[in-house]
Protein backbone atom coordinates (compact mmCIF):
# COMPACT_ATOMS: atom_id res chain seq x y z
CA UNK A 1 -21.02 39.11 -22.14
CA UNK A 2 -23.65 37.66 -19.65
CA UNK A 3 -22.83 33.95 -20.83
CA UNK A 4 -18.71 34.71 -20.14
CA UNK A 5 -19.80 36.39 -16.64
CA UNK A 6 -21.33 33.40 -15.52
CA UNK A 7 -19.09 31.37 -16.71
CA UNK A 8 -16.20 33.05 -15.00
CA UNK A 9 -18.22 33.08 -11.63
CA UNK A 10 -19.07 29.05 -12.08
CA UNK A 11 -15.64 28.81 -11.86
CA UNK A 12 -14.67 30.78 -9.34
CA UNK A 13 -17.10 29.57 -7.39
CA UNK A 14 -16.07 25.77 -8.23
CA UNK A 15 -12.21 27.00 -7.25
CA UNK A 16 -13.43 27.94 -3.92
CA UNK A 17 -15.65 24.79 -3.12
CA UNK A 18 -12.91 22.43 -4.24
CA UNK A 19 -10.10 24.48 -2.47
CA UNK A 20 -12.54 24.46 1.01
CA UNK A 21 -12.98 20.44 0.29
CA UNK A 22 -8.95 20.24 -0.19
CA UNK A 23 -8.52 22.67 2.93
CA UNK A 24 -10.40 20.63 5.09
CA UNK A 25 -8.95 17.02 4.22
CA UNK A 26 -5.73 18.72 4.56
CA UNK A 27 -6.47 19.91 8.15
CA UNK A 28 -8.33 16.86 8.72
CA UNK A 29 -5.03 14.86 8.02
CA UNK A 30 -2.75 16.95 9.76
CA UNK A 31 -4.99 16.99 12.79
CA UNK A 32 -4.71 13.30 13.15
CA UNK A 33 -1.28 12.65 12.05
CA UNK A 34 0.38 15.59 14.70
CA UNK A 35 -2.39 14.59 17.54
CA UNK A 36 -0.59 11.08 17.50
CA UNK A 37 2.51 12.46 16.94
CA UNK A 38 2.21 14.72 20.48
CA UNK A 39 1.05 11.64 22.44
CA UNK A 40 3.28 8.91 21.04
CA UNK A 41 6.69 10.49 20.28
CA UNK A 42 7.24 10.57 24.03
CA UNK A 43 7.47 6.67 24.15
CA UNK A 44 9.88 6.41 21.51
CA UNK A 45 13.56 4.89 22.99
CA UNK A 46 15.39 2.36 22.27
CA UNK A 47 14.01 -0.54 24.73
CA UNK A 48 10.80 0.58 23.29
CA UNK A 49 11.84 -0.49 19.86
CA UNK A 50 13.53 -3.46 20.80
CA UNK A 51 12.06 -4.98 23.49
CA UNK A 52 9.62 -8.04 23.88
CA UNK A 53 6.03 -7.60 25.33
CA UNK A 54 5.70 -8.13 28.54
CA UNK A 55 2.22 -8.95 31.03
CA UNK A 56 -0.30 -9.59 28.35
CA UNK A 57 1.55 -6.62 26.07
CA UNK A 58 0.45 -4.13 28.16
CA UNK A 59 4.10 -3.25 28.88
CA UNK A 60 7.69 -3.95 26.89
CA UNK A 61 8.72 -3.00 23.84
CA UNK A 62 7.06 -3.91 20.33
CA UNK A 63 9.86 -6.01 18.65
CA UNK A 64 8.15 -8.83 17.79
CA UNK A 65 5.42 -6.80 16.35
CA UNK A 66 7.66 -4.50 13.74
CA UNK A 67 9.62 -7.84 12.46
CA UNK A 68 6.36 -8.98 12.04
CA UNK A 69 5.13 -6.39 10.04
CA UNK A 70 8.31 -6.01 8.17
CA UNK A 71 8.04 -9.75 6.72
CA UNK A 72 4.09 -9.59 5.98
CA UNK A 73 5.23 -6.62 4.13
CA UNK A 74 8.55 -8.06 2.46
CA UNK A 75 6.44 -11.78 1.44
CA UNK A 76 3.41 -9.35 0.04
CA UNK A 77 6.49 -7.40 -2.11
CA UNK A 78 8.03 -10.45 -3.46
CA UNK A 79 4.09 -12.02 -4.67
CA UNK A 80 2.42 -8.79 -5.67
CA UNK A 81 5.06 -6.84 -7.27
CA UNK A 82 6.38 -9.29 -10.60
CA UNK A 83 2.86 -10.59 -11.19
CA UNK A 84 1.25 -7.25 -10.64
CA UNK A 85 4.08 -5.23 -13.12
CA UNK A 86 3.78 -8.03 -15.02
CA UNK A 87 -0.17 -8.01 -15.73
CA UNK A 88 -0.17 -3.95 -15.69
CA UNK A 89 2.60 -4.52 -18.62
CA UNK A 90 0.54 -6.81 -20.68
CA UNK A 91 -2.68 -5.16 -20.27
CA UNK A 92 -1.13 -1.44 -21.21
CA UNK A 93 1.39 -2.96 -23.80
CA UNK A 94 0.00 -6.50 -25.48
CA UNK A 95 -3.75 -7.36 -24.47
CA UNK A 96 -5.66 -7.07 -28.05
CA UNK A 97 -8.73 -4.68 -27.67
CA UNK A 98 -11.91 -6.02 -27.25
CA UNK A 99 -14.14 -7.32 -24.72
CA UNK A 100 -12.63 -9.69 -22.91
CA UNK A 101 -10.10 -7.44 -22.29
CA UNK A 102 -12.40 -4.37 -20.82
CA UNK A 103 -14.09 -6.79 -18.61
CA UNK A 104 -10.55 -7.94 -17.00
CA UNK A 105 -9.91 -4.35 -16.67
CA UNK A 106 -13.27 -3.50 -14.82
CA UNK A 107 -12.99 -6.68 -12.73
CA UNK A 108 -9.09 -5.17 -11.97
CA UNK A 109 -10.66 -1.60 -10.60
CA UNK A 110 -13.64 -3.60 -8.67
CA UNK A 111 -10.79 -5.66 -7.41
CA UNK A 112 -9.28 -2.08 -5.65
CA UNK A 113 -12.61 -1.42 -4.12
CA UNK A 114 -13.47 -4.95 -2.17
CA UNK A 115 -13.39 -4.48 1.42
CA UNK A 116 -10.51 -5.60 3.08
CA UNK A 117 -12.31 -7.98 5.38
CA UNK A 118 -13.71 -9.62 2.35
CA UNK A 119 -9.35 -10.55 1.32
CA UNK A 120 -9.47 -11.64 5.30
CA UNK A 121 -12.25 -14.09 5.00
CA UNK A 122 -10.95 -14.86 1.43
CA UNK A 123 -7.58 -15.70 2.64
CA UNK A 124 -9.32 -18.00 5.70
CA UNK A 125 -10.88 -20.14 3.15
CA UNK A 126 -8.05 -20.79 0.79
CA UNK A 127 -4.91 -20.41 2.08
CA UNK A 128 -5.31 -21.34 5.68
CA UNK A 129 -8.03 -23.92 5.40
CA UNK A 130 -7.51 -25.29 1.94
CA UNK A 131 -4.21 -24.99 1.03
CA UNK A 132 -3.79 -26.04 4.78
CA UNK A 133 -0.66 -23.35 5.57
CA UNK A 134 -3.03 -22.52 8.86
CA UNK A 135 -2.32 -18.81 10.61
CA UNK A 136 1.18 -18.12 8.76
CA UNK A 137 3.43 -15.50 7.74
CA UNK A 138 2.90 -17.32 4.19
CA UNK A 139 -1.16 -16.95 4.49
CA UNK A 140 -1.12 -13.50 5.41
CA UNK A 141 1.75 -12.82 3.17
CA UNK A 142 -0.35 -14.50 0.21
CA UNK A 143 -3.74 -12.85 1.47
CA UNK A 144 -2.33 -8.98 1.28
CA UNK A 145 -0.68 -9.81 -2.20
CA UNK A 146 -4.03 -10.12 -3.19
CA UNK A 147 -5.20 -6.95 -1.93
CA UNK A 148 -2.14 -5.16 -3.06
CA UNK A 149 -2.30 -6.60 -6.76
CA UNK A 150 -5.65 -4.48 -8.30
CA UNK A 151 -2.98 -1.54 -6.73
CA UNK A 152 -0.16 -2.85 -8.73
CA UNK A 153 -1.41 -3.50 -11.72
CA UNK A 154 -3.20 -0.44 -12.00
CA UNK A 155 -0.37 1.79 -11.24
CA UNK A 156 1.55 0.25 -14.09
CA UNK A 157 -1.08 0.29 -16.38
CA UNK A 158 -1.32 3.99 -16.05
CA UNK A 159 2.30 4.81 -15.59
CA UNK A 160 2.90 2.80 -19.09
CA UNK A 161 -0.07 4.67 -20.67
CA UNK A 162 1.34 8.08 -19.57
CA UNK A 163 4.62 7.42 -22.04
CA UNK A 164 4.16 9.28 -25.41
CA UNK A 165 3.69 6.62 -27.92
CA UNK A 166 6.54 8.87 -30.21
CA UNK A 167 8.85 6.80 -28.27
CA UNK A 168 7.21 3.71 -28.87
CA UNK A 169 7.23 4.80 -32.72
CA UNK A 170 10.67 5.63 -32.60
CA UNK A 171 12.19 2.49 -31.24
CA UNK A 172 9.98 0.61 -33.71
CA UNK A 173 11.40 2.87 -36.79
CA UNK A 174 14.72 1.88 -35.84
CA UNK A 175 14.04 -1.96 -36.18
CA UNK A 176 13.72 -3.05 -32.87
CA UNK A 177 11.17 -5.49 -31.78
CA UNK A 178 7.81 -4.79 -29.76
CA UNK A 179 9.11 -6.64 -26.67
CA UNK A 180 12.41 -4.81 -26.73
CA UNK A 181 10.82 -1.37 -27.32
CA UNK A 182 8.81 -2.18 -24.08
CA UNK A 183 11.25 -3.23 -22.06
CA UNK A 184 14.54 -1.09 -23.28
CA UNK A 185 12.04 1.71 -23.86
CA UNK A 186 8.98 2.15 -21.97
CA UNK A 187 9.63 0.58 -18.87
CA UNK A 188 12.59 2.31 -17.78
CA UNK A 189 10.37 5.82 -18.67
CA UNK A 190 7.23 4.78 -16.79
CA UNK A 191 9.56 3.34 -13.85
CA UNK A 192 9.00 6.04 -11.33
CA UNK A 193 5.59 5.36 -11.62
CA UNK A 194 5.37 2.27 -11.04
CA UNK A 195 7.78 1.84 -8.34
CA UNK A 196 5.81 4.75 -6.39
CA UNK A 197 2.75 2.56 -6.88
CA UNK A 198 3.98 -0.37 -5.83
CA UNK A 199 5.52 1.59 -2.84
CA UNK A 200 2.01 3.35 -2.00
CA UNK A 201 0.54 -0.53 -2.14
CA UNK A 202 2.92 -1.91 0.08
CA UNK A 203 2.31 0.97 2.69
CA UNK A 204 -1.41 0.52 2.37
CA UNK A 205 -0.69 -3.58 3.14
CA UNK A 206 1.57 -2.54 6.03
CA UNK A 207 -1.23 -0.75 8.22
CA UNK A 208 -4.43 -3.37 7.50
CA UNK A 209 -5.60 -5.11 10.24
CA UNK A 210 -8.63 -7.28 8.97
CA UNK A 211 -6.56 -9.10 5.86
CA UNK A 212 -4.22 -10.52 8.30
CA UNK A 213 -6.89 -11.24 11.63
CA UNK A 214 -7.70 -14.43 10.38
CA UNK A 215 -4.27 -15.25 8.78
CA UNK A 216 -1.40 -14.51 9.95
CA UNK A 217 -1.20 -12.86 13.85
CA UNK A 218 -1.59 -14.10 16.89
CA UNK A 219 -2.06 -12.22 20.41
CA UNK A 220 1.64 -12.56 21.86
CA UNK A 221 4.68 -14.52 20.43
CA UNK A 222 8.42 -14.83 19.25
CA UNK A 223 9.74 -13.19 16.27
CA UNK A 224 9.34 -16.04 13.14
CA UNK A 225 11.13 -18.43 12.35
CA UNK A 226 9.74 -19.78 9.34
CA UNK A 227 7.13 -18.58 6.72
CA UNK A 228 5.16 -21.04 8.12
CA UNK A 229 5.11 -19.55 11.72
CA UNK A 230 2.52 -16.99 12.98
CA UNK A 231 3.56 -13.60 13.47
CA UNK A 232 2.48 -10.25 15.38
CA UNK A 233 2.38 -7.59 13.45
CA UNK A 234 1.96 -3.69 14.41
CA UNK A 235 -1.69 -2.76 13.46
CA UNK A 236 -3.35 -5.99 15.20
CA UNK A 237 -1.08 -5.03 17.82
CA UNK A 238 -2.36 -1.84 18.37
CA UNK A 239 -6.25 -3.44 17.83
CA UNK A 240 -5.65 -5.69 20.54
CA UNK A 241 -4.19 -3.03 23.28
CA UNK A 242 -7.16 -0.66 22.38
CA UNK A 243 -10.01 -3.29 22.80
CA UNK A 244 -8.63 -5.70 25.58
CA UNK A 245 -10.52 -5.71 28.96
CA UNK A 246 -6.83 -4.91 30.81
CA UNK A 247 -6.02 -1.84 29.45
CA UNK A 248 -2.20 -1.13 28.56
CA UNK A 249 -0.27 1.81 29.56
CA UNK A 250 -1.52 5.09 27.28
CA UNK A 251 2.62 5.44 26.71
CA UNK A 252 2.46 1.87 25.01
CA UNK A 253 -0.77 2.39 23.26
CA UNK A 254 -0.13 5.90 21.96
CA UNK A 255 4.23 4.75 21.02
CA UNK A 256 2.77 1.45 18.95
CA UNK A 257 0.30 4.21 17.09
CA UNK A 258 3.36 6.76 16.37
CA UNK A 259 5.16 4.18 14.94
CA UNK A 260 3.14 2.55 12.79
CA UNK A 261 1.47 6.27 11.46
CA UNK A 262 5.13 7.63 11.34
CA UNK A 263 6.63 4.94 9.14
CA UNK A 264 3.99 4.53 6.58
CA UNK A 265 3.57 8.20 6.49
CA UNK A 266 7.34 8.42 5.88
CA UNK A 267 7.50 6.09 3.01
CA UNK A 268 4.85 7.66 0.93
CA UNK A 269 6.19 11.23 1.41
CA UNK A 270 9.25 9.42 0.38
CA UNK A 271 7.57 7.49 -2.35
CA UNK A 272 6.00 10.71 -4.09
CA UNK A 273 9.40 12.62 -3.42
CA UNK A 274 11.33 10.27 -5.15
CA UNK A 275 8.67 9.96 -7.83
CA UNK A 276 9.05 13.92 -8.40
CA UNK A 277 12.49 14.07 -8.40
CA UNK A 278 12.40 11.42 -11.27
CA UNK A 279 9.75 13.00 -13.46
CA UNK A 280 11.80 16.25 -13.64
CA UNK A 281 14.42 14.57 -15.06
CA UNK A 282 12.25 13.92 -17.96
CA UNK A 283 12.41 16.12 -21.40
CA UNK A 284 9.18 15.41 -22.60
């Protein structure tokens, strides 16, 4: 009876140290998210939005700057998202067990943990300086595929591993092949997964600032023209107005934070709402 008593109080007492640790990142998150919420959503309007920077960006609007995010984040999509499902496919699906494939696997999740500035300088020395595409939508877009891919590919790896393999063994037993079982089958069952992951990676690309300092933005310019132009983009944005010697207006500082917080915080509530929604549709 002593053994079960202590048993019961190790885990009421690991309930109450884990629910304190999830209280306070909770509060921790809300704290920041609503204290930039009360100081920026006062600068939202619509010139705000869609104006140009003016006098070194420390007045205007911040059009250049979303445009510019929203193609870094639209060229990352288009690189990261086939060759990442792809990979997570063939690694949950295909890849023979053995060595070579664990070590892929661990280089994969070491992949996730490399610092972004590491992708930065990696992305200086190959796609700006060897592959010669300089500081370019295409360079930056190229740089934060990389860093989005470990996300990618992991994500689909573990939504394909989360399907019951009685489906698998179903589709087989009624004669059709191991490609078509994976692609008529499993794929279209792990889908919410991996489209949340790949949303979550996206969002996660959308707010760096160090993959894209020494590939993509510049200080103040036009909206692109070409994948080869440089771009300004919303998080270097708001590092350059918080560390310049002339310091903006607060209302411009504070409005470029809002918006950036606001609209990746958006799409991953959205993201894991959708994902939800989907998975109760599911019998098993």
């Amino acid at each position: 009876m002593n053994r079960v008593k202590r048993a019961r109080l190790a885990e009421a007492v690991a309930r109450l140290v884990t629910g304190a640790c999830a209280a306070v990142t909770i509060a921790a998150v809300l704290g920041i998210v609503g204290y930039v919420f009360v100081r920026g959503v006062g600068s939202m309007s619509f010139e705000f939005i869609t104006d140009m920077p003016r006098k070194g960006m420390t007045e205007g609007g911040v059009w250049p700057a979303i445009m510019g995010t929203f193609a870094l984040v639209v060229g990352t999509a288009l690189l990261a998202c086939p060759i990442g499902v792809g990979a997570g496919v063939y690694l949950a699906e295909f890849a023979p067990k053995g060595a070579p494939t664990r070590i892929v696997r661990i280089a994969i999740g070491s992949m996730a943990g490399v610092p972004s500035i590491v992708y930065g300088l990696f992305g200086l020395a190959l796609f700006v300086i060897a592959m010669k595409l300089g500081v370019s939508l295409a360079a930056g877009a190229l740089t934060l595929a990389c860093l989005t891919l470990p996300v990618v590919i992991t994500a689909t790896k573990e939504a394909l591993q989360r399907i019951p393999q009685d489906l698998r063994h179903a589709s087989l037993a009624l004669g059709e092949t191991r490609l078509r079982t994976v692609t008529r089958v499993v794929l279209p069952a792990a889908a919410p997964g991996i489209v949340t992951g790949s949303i979550l990676g996206l969002a996660r690309a959308a707010g760096e600032t160090a993959p894209i300092i020494f590939t993509a933005v510049i200080f103040a310019g036009p909206v692109p023209q070409s994948a080869l132009d440089p771009v300004m983009a919303l998080p270097y944005h708001l590092y350059i107005m918080a560390t310049q010697a002339v310091k903006p207006a607060p209302s411009v500082v504070w409005g470029t934070a809002f918006l950036l917080v606001f609209s990746i915080t958006t799409v991953n509530i959205a993201a894991a709402a959708w994902r939800s929604a989907q998975r109760r549709k599911v019998a098993w």
